[in-house]
N, C-alpha and C. Protein backbone atom coordinates (compact mmCIF):
# COMPACT_ATOMS: atom_id res chain seq x y z
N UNK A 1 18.23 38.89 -82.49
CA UNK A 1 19.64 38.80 -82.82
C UNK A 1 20.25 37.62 -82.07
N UNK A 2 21.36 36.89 -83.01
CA UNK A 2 21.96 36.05 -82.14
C UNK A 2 23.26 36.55 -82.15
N UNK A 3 24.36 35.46 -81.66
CA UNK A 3 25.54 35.88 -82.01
C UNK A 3 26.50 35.59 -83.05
N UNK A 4 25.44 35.24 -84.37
CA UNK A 4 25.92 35.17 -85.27
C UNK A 4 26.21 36.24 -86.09
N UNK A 5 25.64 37.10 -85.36
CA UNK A 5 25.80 38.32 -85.88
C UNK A 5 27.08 38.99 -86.00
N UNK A 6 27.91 38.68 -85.01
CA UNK A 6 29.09 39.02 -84.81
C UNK A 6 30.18 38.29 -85.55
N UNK A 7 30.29 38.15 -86.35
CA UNK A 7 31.12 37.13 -87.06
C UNK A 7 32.64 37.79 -87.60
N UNK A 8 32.68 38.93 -87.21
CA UNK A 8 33.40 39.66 -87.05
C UNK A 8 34.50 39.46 -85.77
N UNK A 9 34.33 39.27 -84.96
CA UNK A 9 34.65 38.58 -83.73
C UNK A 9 35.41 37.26 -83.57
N UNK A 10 36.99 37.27 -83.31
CA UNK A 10 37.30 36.19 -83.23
C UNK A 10 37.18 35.02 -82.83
N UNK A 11 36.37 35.66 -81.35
CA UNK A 11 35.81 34.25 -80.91
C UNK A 11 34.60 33.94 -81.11
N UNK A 12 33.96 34.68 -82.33
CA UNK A 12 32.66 34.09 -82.64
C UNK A 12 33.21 33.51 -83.74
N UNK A 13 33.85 33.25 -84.67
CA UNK A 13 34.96 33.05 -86.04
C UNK A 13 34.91 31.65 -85.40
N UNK A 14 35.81 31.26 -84.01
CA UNK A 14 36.18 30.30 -83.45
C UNK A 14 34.49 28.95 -83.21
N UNK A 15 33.62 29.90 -82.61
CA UNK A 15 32.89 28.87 -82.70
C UNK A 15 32.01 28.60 -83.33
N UNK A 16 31.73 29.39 -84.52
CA UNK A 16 30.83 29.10 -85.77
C UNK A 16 30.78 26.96 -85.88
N UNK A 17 31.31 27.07 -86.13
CA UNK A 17 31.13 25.30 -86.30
C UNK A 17 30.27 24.82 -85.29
N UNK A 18 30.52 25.09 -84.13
CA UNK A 18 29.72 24.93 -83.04
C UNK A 18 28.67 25.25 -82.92
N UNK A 19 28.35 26.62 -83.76
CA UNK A 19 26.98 27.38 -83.71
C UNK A 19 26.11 26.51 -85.13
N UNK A 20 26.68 26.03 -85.74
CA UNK A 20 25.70 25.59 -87.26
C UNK A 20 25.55 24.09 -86.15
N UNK A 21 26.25 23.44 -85.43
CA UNK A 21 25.88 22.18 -85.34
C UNK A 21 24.82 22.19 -84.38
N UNK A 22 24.72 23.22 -83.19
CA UNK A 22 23.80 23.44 -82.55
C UNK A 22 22.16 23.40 -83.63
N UNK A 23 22.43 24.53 -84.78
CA UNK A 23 21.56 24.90 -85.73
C UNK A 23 20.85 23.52 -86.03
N UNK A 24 21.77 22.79 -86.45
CA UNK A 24 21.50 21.50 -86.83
C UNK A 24 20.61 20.37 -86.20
N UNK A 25 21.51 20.57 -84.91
CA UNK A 25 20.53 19.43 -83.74
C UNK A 25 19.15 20.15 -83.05
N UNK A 26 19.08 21.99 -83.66
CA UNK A 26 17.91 22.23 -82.85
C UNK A 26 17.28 22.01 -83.84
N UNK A 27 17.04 21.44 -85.05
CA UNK A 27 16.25 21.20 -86.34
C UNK A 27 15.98 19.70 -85.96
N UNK A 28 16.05 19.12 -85.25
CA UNK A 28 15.61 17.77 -84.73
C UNK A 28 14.22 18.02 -83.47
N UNK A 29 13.14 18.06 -83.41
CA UNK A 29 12.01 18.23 -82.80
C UNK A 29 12.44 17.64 -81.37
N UNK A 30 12.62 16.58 -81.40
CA UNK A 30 13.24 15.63 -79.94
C UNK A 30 14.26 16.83 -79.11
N UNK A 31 15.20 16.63 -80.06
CA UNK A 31 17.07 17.21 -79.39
C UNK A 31 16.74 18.54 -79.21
N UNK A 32 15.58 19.21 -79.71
CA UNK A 32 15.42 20.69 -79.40
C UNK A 32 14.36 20.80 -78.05
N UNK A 33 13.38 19.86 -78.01
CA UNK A 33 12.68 19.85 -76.67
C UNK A 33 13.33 19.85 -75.55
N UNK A 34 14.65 18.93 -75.74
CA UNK A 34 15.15 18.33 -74.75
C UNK A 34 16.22 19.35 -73.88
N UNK A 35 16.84 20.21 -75.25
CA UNK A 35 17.74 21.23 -74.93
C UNK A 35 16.68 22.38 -73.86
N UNK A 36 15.47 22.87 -75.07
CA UNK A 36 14.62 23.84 -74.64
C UNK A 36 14.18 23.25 -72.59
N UNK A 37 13.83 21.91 -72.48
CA UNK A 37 13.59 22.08 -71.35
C UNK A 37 14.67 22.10 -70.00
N UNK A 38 15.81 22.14 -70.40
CA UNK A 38 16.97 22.22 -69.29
C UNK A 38 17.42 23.51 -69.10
N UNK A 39 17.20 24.26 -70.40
CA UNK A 39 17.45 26.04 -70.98
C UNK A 39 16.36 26.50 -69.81
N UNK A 40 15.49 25.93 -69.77
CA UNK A 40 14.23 26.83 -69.22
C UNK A 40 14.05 26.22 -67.48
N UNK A 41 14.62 25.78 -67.15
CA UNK A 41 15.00 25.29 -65.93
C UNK A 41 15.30 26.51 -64.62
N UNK A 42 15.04 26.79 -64.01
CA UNK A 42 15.21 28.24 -63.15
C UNK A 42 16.89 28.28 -62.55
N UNK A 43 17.69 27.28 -61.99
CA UNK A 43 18.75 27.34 -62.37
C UNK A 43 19.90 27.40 -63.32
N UNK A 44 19.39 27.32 -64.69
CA UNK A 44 20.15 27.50 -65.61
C UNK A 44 19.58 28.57 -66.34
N UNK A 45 18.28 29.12 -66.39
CA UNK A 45 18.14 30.55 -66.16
C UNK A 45 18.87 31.23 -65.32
N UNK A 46 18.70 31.00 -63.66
CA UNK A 46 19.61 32.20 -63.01
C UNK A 46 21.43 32.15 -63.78
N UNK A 47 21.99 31.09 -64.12
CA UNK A 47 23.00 31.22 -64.70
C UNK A 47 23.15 31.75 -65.71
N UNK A 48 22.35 31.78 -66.75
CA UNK A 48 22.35 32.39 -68.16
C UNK A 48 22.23 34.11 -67.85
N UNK A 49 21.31 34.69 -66.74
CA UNK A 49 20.92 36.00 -66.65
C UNK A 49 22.49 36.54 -65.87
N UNK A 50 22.60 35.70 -65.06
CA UNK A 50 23.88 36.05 -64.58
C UNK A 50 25.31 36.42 -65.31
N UNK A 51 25.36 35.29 -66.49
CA UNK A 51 26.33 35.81 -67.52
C UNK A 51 26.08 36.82 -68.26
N UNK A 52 24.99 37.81 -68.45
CA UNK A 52 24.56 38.89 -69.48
C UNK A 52 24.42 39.91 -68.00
N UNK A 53 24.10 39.88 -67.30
CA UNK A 53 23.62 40.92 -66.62
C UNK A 53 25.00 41.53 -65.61
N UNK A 54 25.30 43.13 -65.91
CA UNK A 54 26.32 43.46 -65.41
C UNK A 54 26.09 43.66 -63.64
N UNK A 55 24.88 44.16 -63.27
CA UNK A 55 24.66 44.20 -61.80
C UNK A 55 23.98 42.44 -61.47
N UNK A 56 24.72 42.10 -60.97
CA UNK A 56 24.48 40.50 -60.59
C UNK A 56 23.43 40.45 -59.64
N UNK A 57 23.30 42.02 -58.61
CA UNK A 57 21.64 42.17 -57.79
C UNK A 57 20.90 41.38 -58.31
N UNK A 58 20.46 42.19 -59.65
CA UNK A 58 19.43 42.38 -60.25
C UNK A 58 18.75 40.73 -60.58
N UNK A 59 19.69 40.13 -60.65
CA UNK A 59 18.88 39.12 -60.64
C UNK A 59 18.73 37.64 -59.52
N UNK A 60 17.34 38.08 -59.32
CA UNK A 60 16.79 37.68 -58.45
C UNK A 60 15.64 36.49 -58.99
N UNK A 61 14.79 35.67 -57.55
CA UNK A 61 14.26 35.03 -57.78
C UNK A 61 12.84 35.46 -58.71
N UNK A 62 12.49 36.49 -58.67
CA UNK A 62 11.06 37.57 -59.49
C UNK A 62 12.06 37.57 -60.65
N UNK A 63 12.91 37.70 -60.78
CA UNK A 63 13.01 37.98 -62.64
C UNK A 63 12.97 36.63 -63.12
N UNK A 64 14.01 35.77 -62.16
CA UNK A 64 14.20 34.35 -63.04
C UNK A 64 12.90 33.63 -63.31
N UNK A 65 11.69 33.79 -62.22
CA UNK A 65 10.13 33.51 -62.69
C UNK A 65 9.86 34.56 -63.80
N UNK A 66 9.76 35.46 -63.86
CA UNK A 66 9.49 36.53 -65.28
C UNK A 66 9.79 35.85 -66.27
N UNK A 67 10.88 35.90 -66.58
CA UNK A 67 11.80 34.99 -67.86
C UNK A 67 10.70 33.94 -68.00
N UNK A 68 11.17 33.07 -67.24
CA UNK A 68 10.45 31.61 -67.05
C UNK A 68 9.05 31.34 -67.52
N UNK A 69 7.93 32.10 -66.89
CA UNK A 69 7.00 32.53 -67.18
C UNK A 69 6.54 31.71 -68.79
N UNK A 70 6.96 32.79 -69.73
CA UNK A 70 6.37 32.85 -70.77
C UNK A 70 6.96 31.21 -71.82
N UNK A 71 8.07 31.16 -71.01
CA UNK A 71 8.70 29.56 -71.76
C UNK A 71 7.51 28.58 -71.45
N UNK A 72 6.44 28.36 -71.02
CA UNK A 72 5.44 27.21 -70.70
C UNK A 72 4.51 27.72 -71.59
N UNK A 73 4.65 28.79 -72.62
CA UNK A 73 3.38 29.06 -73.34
C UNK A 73 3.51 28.11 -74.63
N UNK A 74 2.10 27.81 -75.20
CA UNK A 74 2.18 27.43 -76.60
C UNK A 74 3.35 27.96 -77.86
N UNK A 75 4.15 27.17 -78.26
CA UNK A 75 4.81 27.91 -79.25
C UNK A 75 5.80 28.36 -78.53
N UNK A 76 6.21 28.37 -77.31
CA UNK A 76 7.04 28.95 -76.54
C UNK A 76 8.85 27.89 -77.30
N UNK A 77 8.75 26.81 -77.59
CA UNK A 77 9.71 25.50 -78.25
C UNK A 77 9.88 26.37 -79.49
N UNK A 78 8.92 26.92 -80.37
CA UNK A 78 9.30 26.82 -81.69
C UNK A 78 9.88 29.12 -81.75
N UNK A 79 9.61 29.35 -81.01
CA UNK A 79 10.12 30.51 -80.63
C UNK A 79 11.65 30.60 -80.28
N UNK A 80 12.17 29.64 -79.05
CA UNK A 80 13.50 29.73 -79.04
C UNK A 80 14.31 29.07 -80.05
N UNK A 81 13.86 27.94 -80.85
CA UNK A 81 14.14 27.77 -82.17
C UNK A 81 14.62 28.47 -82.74
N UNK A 82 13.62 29.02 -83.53
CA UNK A 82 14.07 29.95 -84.14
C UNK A 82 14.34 31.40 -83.53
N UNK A 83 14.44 32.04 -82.51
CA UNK A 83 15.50 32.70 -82.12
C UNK A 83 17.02 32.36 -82.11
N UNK A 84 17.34 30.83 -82.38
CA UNK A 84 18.61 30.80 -81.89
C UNK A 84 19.28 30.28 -83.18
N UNK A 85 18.28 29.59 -84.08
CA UNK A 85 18.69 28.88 -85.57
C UNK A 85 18.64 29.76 -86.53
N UNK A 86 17.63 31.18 -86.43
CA UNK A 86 17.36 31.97 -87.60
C UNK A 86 18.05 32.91 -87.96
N UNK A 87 17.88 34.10 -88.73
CA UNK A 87 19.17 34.30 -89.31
C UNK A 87 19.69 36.13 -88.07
N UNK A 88 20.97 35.51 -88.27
CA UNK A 88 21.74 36.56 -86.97
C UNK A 88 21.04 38.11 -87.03
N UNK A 89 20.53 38.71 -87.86
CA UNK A 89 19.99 40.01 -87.71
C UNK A 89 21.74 41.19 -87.92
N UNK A 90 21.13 42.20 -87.76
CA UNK A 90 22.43 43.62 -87.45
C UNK A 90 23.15 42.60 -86.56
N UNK A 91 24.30 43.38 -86.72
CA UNK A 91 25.67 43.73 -85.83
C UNK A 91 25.09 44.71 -84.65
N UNK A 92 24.69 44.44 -83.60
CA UNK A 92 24.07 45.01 -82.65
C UNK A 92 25.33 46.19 -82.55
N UNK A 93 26.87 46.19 -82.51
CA UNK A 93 27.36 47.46 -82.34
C UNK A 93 27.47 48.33 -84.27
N UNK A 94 26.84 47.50 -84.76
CA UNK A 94 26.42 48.45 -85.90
C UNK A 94 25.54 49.47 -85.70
N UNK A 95 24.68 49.02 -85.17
CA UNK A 95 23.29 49.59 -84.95
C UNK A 95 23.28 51.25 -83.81
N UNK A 96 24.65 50.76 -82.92
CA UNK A 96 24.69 51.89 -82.12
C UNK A 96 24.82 53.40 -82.97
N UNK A 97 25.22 54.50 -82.44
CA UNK A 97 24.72 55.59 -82.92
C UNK A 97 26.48 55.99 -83.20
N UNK A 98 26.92 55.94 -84.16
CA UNK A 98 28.42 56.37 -84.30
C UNK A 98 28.93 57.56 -83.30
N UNK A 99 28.00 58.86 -82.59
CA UNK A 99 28.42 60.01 -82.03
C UNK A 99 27.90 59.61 -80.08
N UNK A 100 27.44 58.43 -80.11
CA UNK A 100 27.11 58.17 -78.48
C UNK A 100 28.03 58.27 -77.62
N UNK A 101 29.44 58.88 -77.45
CA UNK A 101 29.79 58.94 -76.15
C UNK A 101 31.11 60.34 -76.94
N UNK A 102 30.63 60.60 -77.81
CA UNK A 102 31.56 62.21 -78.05
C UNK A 102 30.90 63.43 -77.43
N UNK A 103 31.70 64.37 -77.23
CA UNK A 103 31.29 65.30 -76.43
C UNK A 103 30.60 65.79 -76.90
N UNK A 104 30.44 66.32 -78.35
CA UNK A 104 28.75 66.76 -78.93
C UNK A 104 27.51 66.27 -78.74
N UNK A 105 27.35 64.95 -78.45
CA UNK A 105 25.82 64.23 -77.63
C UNK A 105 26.00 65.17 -76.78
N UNK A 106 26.27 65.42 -75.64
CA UNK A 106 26.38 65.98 -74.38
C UNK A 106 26.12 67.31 -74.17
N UNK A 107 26.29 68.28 -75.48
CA UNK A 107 26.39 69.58 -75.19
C UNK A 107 24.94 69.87 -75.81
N UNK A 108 24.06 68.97 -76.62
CA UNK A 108 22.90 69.17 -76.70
C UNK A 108 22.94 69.84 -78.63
């Protein structure tokens, strides 16, 4: 899933233009290496995990190598590619369970 998914979302509405031109320049082999190797950088990993992750502990120097890790594999370029160019998937709060936080989950 990306966050095109959300298009529903005003401020995803807002930067759609932004998101196809990205689309665009990661369809250039060069401009996508170039992005992919600064993305995969362990400081702009710890920044990226830091903006998604609600306990800021958690991330530490062992996860930001975890992550990292698998970006030096073969195919590892044409993977975030298309994770980030292909098509948005569900509405991730579609997908949730309409009854997850009513008191009937709870009573079993």
């Amino acid at each position: 899933m990306n966050n095109k998914a959300i298009v529903d979302d005003w401020r995803i509405k807002l930067l759609l233009p932004l998101l196809w031109l990205i689309d665009l320049l990661l369809k250039q082999r060069g401009i996508a290496s170039s992005i992919f190797e600064r993305v995969k950088q362990s400081d702009n990993l710890r920044n990226i995990l830091l903006s998604v992750y609600g306990n800021k502990e958690s991330v530490d120097e062992e996860l930001v190598e975890i992550i990292k890790k698998p970006a030096n594999d073969e195919g590892a370029l044409d993977a975030f590619v298309s994770i980030v160019t292909g098509p948005p998937g569900p509405n991730p709060v579609q997908l949730m369970p309409r009854n997850l936080f009513t008191c009937s989950s709870f009573m079993g």
